[in-house]
Protein backbone atom coordinates (compact mmCIF):
# COMPACT_ATOMS: atom_id res chain seq x y z
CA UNK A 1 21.02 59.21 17.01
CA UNK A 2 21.87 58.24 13.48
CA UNK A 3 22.54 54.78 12.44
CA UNK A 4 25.27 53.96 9.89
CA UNK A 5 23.95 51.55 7.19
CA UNK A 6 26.54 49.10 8.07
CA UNK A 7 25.67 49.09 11.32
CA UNK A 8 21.86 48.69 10.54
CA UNK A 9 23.17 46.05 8.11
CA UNK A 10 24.88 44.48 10.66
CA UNK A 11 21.86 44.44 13.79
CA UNK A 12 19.71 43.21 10.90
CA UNK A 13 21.98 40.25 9.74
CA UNK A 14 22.03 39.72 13.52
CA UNK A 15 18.51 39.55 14.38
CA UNK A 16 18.27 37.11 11.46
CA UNK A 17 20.42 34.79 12.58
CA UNK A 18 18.97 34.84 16.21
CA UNK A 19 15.79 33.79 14.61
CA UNK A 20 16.69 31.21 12.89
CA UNK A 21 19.33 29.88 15.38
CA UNK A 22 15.67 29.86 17.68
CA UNK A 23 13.69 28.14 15.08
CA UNK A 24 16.81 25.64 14.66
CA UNK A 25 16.42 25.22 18.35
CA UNK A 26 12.71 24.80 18.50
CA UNK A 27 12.62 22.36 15.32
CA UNK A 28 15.07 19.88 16.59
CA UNK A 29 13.06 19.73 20.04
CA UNK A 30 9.70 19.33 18.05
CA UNK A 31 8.72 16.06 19.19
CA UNK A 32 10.80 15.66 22.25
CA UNK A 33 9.24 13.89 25.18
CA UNK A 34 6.36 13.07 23.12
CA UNK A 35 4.39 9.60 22.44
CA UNK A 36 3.83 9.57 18.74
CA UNK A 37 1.25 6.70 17.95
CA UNK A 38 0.72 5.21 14.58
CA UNK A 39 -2.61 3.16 13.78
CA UNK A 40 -1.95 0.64 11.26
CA UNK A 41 -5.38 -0.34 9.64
CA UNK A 42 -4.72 -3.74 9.53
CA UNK A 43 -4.16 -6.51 12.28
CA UNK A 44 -0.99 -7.25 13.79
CA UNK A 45 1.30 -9.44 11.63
CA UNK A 46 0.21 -8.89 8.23
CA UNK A 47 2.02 -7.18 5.55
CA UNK A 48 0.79 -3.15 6.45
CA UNK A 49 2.55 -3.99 10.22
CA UNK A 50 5.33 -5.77 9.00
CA UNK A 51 6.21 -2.81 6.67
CA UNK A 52 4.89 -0.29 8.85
CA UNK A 53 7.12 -1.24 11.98
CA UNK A 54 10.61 -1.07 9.21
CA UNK A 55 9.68 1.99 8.11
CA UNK A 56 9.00 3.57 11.09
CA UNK A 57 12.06 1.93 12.85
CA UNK A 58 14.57 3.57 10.70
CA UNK A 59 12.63 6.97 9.97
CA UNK A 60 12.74 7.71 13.73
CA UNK A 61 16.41 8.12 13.84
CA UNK A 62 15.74 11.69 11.51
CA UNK A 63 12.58 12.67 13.93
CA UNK A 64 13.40 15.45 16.27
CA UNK A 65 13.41 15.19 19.63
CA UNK A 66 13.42 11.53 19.61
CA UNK A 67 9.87 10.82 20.33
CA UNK A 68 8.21 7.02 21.41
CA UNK A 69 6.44 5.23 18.94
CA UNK A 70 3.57 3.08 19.76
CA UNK A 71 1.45 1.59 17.61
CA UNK A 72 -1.86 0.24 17.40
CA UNK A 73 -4.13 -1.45 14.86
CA UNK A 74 -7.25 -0.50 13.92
CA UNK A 75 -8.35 -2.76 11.50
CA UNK A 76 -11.95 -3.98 9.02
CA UNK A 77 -13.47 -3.22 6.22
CA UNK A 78 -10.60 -3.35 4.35
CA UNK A 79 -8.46 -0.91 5.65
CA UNK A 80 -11.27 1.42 5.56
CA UNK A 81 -11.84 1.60 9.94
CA UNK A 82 -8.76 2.80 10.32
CA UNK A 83 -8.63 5.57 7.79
CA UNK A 84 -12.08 6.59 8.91
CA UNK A 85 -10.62 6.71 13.06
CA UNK A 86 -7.66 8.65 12.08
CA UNK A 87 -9.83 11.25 10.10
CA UNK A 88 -12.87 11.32 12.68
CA UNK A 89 -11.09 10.87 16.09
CA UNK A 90 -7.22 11.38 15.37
CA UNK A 91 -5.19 14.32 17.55
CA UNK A 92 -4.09 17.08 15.49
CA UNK A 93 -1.25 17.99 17.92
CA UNK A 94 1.49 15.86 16.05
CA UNK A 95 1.38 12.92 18.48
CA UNK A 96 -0.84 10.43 15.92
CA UNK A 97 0.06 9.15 12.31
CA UNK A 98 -1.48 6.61 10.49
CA UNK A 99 1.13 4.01 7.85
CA UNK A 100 -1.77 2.53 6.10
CA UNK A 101 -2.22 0.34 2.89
CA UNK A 102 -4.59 2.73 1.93
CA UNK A 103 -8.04 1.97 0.86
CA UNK A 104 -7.98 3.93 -2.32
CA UNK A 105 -10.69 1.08 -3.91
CA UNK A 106 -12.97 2.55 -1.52
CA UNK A 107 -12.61 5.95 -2.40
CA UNK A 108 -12.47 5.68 -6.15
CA UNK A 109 -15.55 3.52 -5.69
CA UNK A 110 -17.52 6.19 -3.32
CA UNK A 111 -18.04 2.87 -1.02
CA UNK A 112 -20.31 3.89 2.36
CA UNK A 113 -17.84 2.07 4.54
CA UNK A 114 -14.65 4.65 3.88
CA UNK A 115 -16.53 7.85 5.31
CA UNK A 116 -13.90 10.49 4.33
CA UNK A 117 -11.96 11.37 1.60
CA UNK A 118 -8.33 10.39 1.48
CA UNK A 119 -7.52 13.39 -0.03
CA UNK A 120 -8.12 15.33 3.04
CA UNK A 121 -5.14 13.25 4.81
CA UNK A 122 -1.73 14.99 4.97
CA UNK A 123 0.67 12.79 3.38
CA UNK A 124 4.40 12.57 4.49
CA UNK A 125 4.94 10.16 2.01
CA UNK A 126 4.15 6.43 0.18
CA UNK A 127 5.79 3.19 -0.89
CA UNK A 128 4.97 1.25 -4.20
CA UNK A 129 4.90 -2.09 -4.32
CA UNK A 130 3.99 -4.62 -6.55
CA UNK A 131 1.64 -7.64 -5.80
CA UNK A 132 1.98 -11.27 -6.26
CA UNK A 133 -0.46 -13.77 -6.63
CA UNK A 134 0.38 -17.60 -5.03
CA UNK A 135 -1.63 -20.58 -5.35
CA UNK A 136 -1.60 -24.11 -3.18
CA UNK A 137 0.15 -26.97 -5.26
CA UNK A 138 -2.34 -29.36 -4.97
CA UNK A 139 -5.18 -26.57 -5.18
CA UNK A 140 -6.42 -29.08 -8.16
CA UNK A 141 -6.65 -32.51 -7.52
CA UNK A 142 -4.69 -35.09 -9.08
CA UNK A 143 -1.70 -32.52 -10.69
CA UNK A 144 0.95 -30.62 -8.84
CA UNK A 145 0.48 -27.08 -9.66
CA UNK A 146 3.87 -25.74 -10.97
CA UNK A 147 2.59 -22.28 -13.00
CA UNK A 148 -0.07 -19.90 -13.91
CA UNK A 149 -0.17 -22.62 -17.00
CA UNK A 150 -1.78 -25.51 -14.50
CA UNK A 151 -4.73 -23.27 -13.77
CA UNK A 152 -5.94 -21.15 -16.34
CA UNK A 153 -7.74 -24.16 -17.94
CA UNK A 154 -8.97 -25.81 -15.02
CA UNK A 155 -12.71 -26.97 -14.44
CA UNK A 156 -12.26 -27.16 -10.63
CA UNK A 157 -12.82 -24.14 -8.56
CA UNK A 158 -10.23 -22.48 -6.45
CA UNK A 159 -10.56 -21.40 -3.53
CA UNK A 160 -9.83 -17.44 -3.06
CA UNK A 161 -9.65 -15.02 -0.03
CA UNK A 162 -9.22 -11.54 1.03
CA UNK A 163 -9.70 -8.41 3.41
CA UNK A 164 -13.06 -7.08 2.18
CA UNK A 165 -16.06 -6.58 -0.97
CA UNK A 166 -14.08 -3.08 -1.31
CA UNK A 167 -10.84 -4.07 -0.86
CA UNK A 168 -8.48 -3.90 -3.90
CA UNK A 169 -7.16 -7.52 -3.16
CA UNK A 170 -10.23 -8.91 -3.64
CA UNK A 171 -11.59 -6.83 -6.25
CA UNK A 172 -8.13 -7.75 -8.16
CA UNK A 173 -8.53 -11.05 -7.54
CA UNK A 174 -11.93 -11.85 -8.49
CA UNK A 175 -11.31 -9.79 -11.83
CA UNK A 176 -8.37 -12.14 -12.72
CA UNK A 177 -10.48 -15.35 -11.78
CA UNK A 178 -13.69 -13.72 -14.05
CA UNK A 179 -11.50 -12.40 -16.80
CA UNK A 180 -9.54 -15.72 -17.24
CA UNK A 181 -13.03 -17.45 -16.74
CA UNK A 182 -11.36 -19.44 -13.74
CA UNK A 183 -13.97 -21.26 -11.53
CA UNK A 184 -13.24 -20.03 -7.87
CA UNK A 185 -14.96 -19.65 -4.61
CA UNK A 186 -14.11 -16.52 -3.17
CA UNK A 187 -13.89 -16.06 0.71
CA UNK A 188 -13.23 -12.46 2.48
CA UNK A 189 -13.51 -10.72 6.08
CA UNK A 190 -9.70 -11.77 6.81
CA UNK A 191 -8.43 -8.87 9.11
CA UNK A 192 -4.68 -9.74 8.19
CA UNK A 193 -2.95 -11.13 5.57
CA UNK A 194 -1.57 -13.47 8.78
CA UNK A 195 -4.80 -14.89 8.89
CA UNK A 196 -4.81 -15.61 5.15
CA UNK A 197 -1.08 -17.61 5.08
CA UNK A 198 -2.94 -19.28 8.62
CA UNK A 199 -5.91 -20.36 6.20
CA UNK A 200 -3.80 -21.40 3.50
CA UNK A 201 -1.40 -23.40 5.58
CA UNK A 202 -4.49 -25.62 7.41
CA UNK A 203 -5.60 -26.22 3.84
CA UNK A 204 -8.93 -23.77 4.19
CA UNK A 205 -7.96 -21.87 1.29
CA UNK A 206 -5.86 -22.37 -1.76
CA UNK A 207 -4.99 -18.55 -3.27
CA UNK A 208 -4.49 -14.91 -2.47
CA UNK A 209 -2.05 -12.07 -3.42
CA UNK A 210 0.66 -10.84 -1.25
CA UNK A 211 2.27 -7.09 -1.37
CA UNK A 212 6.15 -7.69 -1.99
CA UNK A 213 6.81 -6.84 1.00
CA UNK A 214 4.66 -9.91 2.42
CA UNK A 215 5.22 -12.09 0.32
CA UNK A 216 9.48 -11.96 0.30
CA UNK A 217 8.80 -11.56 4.07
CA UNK A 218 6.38 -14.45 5.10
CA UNK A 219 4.98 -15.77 2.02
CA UNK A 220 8.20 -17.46 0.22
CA UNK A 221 9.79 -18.84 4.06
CA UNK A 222 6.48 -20.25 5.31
CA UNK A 223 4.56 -21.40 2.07
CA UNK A 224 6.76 -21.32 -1.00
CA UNK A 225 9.96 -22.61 0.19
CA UNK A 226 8.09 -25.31 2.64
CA UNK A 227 6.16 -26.84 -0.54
CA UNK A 228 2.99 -25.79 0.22
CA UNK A 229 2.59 -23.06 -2.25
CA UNK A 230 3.31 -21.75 -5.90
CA UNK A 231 3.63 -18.14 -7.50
CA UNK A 232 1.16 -17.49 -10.48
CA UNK A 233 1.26 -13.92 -11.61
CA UNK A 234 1.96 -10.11 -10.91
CA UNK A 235 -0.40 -7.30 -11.79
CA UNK A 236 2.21 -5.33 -13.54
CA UNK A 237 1.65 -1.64 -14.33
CA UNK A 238 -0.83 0.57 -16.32
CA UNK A 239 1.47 2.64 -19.51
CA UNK A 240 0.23 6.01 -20.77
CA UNK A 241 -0.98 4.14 -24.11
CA UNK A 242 -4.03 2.43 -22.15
CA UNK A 243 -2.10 -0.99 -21.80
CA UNK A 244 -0.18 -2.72 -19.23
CA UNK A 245 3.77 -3.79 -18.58
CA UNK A 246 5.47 -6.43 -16.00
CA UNK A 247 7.64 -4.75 -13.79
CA UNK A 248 10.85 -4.74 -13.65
CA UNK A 249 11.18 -5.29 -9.22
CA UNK A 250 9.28 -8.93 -10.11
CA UNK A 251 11.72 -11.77 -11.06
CA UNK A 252 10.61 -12.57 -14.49
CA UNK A 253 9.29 -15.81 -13.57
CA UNK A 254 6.24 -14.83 -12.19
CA UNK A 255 4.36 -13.25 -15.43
CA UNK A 256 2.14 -10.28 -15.26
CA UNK A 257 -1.69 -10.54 -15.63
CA UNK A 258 -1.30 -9.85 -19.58
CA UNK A 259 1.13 -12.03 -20.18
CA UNK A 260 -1.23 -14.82 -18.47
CA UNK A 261 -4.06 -13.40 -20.34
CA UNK A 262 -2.47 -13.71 -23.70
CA UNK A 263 -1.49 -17.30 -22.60
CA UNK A 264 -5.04 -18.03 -22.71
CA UNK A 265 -6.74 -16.25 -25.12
CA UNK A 266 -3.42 -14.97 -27.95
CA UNK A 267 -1.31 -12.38 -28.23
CA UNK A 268 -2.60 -9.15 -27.81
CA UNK A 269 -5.93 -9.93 -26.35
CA UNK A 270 -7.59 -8.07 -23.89
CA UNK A 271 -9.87 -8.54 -21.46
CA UNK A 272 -13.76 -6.50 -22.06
CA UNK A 273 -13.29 -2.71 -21.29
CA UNK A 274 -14.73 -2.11 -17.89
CA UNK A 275 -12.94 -5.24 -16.87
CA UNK A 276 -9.75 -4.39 -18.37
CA UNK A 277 -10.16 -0.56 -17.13
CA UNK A 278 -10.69 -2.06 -13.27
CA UNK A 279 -7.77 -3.94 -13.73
CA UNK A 280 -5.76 -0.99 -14.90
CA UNK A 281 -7.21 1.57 -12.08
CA UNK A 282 -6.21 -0.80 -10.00
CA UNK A 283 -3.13 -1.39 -11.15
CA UNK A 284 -2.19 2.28 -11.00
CA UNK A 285 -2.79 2.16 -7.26
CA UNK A 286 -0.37 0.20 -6.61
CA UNK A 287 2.27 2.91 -7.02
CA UNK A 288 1.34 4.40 -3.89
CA UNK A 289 0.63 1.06 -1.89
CA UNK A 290 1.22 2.59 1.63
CA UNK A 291 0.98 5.64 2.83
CA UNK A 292 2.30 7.46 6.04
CA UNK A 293 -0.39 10.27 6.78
CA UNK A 294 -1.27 12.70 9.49
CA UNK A 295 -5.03 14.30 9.96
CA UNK A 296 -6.30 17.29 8.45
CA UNK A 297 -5.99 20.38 10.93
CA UNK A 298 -2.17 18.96 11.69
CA UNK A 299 0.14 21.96 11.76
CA UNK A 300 2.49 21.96 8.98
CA UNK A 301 5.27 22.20 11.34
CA UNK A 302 4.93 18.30 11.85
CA UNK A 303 3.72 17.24 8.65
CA UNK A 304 6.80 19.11 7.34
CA UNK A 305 8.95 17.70 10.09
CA UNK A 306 8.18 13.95 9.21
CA UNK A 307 8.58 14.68 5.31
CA UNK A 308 11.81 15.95 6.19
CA UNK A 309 12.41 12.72 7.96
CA UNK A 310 11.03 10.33 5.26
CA UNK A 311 12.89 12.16 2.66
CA UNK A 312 16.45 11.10 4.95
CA UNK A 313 14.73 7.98 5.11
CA UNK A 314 14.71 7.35 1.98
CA UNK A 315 18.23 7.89 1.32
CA UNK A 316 19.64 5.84 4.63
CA UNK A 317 21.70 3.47 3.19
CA UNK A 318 20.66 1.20 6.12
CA UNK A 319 16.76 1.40 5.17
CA UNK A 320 17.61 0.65 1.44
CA UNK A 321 19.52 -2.40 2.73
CA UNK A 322 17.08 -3.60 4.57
CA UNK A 323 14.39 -2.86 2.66
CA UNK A 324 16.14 -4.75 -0.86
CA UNK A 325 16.65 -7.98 1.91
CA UNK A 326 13.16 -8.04 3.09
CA UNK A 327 11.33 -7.57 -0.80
CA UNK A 328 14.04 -8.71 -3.00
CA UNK A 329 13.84 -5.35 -5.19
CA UNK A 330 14.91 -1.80 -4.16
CA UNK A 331 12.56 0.95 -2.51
CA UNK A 332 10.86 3.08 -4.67
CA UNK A 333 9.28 5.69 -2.56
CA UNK A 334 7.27 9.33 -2.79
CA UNK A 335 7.59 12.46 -0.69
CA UNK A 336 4.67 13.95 0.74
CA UNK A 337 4.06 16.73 -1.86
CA UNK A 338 4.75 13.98 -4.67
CA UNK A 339 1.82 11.50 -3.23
CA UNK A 340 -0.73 14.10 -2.77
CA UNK A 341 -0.60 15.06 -6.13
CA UNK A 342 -0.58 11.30 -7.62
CA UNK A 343 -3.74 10.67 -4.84
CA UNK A 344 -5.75 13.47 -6.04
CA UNK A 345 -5.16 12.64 -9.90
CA UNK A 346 -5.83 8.37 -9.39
CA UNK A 347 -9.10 8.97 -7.13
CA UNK A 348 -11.14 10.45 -10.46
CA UNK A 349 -12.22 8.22 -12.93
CA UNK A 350 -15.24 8.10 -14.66
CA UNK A 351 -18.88 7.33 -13.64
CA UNK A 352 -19.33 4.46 -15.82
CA UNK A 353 -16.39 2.45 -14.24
CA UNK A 354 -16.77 3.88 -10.74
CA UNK A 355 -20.46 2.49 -11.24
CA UNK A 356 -18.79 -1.14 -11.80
CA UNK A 357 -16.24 -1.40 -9.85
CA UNK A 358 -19.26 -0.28 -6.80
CA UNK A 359 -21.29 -2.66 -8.72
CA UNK A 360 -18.96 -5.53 -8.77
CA UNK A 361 -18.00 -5.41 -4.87
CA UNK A 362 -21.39 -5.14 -3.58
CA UNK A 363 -22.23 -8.74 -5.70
CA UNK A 364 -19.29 -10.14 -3.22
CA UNK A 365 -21.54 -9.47 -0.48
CA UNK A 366 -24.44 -11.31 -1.57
């Protein structure tokens, strides 16, 4: 029997649209009845849950199949346990994600506690986020500390704290205290940045940096606005010309590391190369702050499912609400394809400054 080309026109166009009406069907029931858990590689309350839990609150509304969340933290070594359980012992069936500040110090470095390469992570997509740096007022005795300008001349030693040797908090902040040739005493192992505020609010330590996210979120209602606590600086963000620039989601009066280093030492100074390199590297990794990953071996069906839904996510008017209330500057945010890209070009730098940067957190563990 012959078949008219309309009418094979017409059982093709069919058979077309019966496929994709049953991958329709099968895509919006993806995830349903399923337990989804997402490790967060730091402990509970600090700034990688608090963000974490928002942005996984609103991005479940464009999951399909309306899935369970549960989430657990895997925390130490600066972030770097939890990357290294999601990549050694995470399911690759679509039911485990990590939301991680991700331990890119670690990786640029080649440190031996983050045992796989970030690279090999699927990403569904990343935050940016600036950090701040806040100090206790009366951090120096005898003056109330009101500015970056009370400190940077100051014979007393401050007391510092962070995550880890390899995390970029403390590598950040020790390169600030060494470049500005502030006396400190630097103490790490904190799991959270909970524990840090706890520390700084019994008077154990007297600075740290906070992500904008924790520091418009706990910092400013539990140390800045009770009196126990200052802003000093931002880190700002590397330019193509091999300097750095404030940025523009940091109220103006708290001053980027330049402008804090040209304070000190006149306009236009710098700090010494590998220094001033770290701090840019650095810097540059802030632009991809947090990350929402699956494991290598995940079927793109899910990865692409959750970029789908981070994408929406990031254009929910409710999120973006939210999200200006809790960090006091809108979101900016990076698909999936857009953050593996930036990961794979930030992780390479060159063997002289991955040699100091390995260098200079292994003399915090001494």
């Amino acid at each position: 029997m012959r078949i008219s080309f309309k009418t094979a026109s017409l059982v093709l166009a069919a058979g077309a649209f019966a496929t994709a009406m049953t991958t329709g069907i099968a895509g919006a029931q993806l995830f349903k009845g399923k337990r989804i858990n997402i490790i967060i590689n730091y402990g509970a309350g600090g700034n990688t849950d608090i963000q974490g839990r928002m942005v996984i609150r609103h991005m479940k509304k464009y999951v399909p199949g309306e899935p369970r969340f549960i989430f657990r933290h895997v925390s130490g070594a600066a972030g770097a346990v939890g990357a290294n359980f999601l990549a050694e012992n995470g399911r690759t069936n679509g039911t485990m994600m990590g939301v991680f500040t991700i331990p890119i110090m670690a990786q640029i470095m080649k440190a031996p506690e983050l045992r796989v390469d970030l690279r090999d992570f699927l990403m569904v997509g990343a935050i940016a986020q600036q950090t701040i740096g806040h100090i206790r007022v009366d951090a120096i005795p005898g003056i109330k500390i009101k500015s970056y300008r009370d400190i940077i001349n100051t014979k007393h030693p401050i007391r510092t704290a962070g995550h880890g040797p390899i995390s970029a908090k403390d590598i950040r902040t020790r390169l600030f205290f060494d470049t500005l040739k502030i006396p400190y005493k630097h103490v790490t192992g904190f799991k959270s940045a909970g524990k840090i505020r706890a520390a700084i609010m019994k008077d154990e330590i007297d600075m740290t940096a906070d992500s904008v996210a924790g520091y418009f979120g706990r910092v400013v209602p539990q140390l800045i606005k009770t009196g126990i606590s200052v802003p000093i600086w931002h880190i700002g963000h590397p330019t193509p010309d091999g300097d750095m620039r404030c940025s523009e989601t940091v109220s103006k009066d708290i001053p980027c590391f330049v402008k804090v280093y040209e304070a000190k030492f006149g306009k236009g100074k710098r700090p010494p190369k590998l220094y001033w390199d770290a701090i840019r590297t650095i810097a540059g990794t802030r632009e991809m702050l947090r990350i929402i990953v699956f494991r290598k071996g995940t079927p793109m069906k899910y990865v692409e499912a959750m970029r789908t839904a981070w994408a929406k996510t990031m254009k929910d008017p409710e999120f973006a609400k939210e999200y200006r209330k809790a960090n006091s500057s809108d979101l900016i945010g990076m698909t999936g394809a857009k953050a593996q890209k930036y990961l794979s070009d930030i992780v390479t730098v060159p063997p002289d400054l991955q040699k100091f940067l390995l260098d200079y957190a292994n003399a915090a563990k001494s």
